[in-house]
N, C-alpha and C. Protein backbone atom coordinates (compact mmCIF):
# COMPACT_ATOMS: atom_id res chain seq x y z
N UNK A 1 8.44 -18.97 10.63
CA UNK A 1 7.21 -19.58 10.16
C UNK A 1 6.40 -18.55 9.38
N UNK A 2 5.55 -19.00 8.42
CA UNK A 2 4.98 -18.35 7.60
C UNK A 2 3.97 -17.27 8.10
N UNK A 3 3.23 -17.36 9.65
CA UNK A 3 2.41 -16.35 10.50
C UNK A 3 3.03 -15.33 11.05
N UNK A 4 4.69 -15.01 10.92
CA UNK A 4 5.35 -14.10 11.33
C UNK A 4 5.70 -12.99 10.31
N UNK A 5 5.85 -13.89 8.88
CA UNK A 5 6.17 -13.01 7.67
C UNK A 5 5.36 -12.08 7.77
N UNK A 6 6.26 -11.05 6.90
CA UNK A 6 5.04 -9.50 6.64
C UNK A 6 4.36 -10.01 6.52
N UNK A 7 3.35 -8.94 5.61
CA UNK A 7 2.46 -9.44 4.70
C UNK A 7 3.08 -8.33 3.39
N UNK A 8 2.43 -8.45 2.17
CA UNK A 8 2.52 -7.19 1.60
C UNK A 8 1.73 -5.92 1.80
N UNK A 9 1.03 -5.54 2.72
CA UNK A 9 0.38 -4.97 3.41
C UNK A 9 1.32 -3.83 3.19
N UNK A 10 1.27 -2.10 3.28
CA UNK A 10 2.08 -1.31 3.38
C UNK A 10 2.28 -1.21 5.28
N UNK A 11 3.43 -0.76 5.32
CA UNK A 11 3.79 -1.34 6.60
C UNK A 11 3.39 -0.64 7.99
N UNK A 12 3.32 0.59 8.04
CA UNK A 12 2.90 1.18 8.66
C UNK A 12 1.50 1.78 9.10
N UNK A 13 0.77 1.01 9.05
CA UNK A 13 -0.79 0.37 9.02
C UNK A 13 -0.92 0.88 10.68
N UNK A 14 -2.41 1.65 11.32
CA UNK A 14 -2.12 1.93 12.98
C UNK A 14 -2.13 1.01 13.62
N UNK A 15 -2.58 -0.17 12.78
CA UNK A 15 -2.90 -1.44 13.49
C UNK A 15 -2.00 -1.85 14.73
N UNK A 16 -0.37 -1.41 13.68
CA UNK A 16 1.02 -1.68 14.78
C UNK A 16 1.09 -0.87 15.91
N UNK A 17 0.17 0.07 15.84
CA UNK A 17 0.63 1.18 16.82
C UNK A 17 0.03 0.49 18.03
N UNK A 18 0.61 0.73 19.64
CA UNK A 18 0.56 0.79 20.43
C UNK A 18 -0.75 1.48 21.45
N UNK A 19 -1.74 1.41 21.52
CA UNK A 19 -2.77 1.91 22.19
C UNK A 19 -2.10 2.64 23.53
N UNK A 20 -2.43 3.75 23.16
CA UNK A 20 -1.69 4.76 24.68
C UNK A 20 -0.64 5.41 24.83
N UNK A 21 0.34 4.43 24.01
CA UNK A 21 1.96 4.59 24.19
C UNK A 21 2.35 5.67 22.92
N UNK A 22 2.71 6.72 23.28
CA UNK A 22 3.40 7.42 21.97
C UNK A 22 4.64 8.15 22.80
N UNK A 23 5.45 8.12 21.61
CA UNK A 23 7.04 8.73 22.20
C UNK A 23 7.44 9.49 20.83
N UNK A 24 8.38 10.33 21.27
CA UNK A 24 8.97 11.37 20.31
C UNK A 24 9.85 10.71 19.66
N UNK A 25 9.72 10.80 18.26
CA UNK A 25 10.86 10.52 17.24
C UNK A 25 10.79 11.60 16.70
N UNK A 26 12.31 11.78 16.50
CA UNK A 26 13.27 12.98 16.57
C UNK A 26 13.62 12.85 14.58
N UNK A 27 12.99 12.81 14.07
CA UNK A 27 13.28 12.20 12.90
C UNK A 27 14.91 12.97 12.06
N UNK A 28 14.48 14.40 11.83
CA UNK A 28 15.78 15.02 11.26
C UNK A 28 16.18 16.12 11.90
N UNK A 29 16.50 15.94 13.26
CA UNK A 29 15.63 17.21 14.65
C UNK A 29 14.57 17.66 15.01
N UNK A 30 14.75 19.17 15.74
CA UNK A 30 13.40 19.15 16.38
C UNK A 30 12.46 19.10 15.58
N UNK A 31 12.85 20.60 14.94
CA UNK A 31 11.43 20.69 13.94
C UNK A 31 10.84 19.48 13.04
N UNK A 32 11.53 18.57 12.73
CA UNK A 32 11.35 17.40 11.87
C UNK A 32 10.49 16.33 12.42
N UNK A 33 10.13 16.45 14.18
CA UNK A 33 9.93 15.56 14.81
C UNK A 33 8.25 15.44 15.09
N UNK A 34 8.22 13.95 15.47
CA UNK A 34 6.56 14.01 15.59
C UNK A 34 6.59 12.21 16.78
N UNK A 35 5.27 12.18 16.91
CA UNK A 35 5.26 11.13 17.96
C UNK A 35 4.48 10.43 17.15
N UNK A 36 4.89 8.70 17.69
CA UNK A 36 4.84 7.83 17.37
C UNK A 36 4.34 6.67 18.21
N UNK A 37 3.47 5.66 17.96
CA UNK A 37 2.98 4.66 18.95
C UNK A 37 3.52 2.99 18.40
N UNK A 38 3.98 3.33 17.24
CA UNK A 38 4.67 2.12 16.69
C UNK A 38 5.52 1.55 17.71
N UNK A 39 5.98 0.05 17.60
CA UNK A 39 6.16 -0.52 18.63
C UNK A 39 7.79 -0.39 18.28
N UNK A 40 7.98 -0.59 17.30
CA UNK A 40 9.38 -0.25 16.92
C UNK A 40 9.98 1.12 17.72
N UNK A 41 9.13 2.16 17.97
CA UNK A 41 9.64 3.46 18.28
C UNK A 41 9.25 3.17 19.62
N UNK A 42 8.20 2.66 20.57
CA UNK A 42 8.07 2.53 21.59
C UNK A 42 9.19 1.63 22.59
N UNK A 43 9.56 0.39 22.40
CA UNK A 43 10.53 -0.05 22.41
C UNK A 43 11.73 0.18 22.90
N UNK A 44 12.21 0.46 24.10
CA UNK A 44 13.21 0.98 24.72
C UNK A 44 13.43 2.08 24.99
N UNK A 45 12.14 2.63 25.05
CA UNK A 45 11.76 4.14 25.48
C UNK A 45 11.65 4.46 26.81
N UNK A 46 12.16 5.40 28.04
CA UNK A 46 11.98 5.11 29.43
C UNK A 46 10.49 5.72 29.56
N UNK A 47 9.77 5.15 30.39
CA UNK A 47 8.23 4.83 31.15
C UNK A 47 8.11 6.30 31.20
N UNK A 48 9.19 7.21 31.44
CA UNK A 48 8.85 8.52 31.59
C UNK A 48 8.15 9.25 30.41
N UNK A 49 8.63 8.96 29.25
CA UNK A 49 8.76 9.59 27.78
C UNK A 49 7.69 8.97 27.34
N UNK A 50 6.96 7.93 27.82
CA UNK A 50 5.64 7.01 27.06
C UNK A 50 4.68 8.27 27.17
N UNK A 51 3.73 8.56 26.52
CA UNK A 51 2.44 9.33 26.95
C UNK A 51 1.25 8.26 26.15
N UNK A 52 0.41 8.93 26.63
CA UNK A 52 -0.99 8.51 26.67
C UNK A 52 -2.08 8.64 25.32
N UNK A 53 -1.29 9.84 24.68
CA UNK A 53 -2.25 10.53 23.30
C UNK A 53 -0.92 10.90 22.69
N UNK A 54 -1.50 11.20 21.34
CA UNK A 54 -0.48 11.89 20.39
C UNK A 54 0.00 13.36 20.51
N UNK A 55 -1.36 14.00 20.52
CA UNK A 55 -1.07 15.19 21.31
C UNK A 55 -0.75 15.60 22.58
N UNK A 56 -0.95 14.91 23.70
CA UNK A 56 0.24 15.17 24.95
C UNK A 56 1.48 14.83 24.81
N UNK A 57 1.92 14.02 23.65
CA UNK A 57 3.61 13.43 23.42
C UNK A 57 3.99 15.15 22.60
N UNK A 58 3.23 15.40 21.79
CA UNK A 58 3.30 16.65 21.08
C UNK A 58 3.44 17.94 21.65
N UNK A 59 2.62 18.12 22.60
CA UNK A 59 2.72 19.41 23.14
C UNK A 59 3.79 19.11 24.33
N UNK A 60 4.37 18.09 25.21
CA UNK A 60 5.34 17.76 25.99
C UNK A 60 6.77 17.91 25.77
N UNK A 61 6.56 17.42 24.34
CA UNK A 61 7.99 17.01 23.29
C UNK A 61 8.17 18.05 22.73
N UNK A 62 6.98 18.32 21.86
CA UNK A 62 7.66 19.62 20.54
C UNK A 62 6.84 21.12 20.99
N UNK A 63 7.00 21.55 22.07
CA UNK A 63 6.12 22.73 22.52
C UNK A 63 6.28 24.17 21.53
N UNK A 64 7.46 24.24 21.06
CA UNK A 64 8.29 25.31 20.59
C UNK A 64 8.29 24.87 18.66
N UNK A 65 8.04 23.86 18.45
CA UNK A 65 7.95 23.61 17.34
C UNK A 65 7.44 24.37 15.75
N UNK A 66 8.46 25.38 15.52
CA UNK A 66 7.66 26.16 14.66
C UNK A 66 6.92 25.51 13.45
N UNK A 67 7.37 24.66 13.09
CA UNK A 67 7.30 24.11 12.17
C UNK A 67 6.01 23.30 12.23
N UNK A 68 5.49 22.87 12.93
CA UNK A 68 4.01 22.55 13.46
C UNK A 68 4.01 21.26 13.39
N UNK A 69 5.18 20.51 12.59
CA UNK A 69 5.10 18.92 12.53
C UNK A 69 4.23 17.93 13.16
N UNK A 70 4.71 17.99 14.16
CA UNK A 70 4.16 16.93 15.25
C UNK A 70 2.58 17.31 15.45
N UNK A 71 1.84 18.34 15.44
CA UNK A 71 0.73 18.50 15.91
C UNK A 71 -0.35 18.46 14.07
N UNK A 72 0.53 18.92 13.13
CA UNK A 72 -0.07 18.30 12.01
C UNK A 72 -0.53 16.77 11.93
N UNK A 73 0.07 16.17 12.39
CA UNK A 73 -0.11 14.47 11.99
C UNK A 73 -1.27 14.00 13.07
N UNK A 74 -1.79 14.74 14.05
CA UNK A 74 -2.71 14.23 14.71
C UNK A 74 -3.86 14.43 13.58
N UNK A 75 -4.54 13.45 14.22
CA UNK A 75 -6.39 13.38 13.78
C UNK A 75 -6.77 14.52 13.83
N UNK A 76 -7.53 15.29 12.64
CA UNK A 76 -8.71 16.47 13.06
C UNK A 76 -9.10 17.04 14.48
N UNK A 77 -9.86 15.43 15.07
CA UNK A 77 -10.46 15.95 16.46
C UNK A 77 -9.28 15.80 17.14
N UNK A 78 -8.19 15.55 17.13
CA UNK A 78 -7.35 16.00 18.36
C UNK A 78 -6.20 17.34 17.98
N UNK A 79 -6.62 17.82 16.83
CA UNK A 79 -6.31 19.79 16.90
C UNK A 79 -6.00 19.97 17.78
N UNK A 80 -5.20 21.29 17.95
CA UNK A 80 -5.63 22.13 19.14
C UNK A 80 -6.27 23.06 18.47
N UNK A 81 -6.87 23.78 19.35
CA UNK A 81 -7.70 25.29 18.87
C UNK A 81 -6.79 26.09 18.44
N UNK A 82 -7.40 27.44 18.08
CA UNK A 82 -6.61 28.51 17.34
C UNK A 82 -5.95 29.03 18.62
N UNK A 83 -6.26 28.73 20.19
CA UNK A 83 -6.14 29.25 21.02
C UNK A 83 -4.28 29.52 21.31
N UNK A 84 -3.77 30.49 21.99
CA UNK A 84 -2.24 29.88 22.01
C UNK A 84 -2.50 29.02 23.21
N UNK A 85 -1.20 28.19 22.55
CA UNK A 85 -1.35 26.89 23.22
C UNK A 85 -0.87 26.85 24.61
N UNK A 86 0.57 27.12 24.78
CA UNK A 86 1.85 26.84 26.16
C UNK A 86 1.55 28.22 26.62
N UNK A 87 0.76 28.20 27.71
CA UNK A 87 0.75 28.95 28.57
C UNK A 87 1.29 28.24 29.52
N UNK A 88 2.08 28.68 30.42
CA UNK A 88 2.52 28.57 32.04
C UNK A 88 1.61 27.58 32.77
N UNK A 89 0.53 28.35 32.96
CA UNK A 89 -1.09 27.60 33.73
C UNK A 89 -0.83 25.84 33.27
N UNK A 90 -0.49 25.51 31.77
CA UNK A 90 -0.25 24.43 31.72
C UNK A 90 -0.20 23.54 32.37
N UNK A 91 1.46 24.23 33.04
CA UNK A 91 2.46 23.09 34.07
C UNK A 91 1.67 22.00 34.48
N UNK A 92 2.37 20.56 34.25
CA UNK A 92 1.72 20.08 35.43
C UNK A 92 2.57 20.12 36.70
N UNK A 93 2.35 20.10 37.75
CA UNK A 93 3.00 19.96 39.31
C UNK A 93 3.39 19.06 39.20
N UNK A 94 5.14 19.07 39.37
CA UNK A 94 5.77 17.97 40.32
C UNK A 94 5.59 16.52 38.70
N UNK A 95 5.69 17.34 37.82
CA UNK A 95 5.77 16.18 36.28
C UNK A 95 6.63 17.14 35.18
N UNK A 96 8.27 16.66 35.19
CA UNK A 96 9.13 17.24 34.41
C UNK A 96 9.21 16.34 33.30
N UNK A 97 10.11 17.00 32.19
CA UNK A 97 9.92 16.08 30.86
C UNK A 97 11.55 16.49 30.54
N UNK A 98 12.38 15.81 29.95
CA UNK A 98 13.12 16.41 29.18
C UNK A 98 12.44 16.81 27.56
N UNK A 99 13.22 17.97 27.30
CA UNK A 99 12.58 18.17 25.96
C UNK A 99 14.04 18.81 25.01
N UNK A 100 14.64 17.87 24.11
CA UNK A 100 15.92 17.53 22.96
C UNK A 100 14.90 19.21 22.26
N UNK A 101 15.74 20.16 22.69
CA UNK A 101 15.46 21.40 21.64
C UNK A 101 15.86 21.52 20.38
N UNK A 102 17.49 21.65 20.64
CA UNK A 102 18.17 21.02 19.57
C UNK A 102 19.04 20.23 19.47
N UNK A 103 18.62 19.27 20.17
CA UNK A 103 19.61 18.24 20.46
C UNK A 103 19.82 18.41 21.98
N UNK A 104 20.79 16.95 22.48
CA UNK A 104 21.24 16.89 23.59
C UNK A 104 21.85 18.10 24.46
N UNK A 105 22.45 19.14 23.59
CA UNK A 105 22.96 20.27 24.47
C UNK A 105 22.31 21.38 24.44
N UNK A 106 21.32 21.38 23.76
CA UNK A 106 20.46 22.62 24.04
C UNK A 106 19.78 22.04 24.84
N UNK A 107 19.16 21.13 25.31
CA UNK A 107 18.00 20.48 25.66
C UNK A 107 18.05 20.82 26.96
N UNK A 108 16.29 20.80 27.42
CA UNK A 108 16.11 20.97 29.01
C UNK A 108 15.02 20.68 29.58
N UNK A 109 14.27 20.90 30.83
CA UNK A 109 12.89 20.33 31.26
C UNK A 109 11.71 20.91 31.41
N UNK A 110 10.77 20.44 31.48
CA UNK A 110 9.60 21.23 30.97
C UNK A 110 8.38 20.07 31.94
N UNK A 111 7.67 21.12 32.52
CA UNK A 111 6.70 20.73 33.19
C UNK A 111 4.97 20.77 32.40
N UNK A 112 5.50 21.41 30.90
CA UNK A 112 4.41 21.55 30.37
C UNK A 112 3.51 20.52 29.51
């Protein structure tokens, strides 16, 4: 029916995005990667990997990220400071993440 068609609208509008929900897309690996709330990318994602902000999917997912990708695409006010970021103190207790370093076989867990 005609209320389902696009629109010509460009497509990726935040409108689609997901309030809350952001998950890591891995776009051309790590460094390439950034988080996403689109429903398309949310979508068969396990409950574990959902986060809450762009920047907790960011600093969870791409901690090591030289390339700064993922933490570029946030909003201004959700920067981080000049401060370094992944300190230890981080951790949260008893909340692991997998985190795709470089892929499935480098990859490992992270409480940060």
């Amino acid at each position: 029916s005609n209320d389902q068609q696009p629109s010509a609208q460009p497509s990726l509008s935040n409108e689609l995005g997901l309030p809350g929900q952001y998950v890591a897309v891995f776009a051309n690996g790590y460094e390439d990667g950034y988080c996403s709330n689109l429903k398309a990318d949310v979508i068969g994602t396990p409950e574990a990997l959902i986060f809450d902000s762009e920047f907790e999917c960011c600093q969870t997912i791409f901690p090591d990220q030289a390339s700064g990708t993922c933490i570029s695409n946030l909003s201004n006010d959700q920067q981080p400071s000049a401060q370094p970021s992944l300190s230890n103190e981080l951790g949260l207790p008893g909340q692991y993440v997998a985190v795709y370093a470089n892929g499935y076989d480098d990859g490992y867990c992270s409480n940060l």
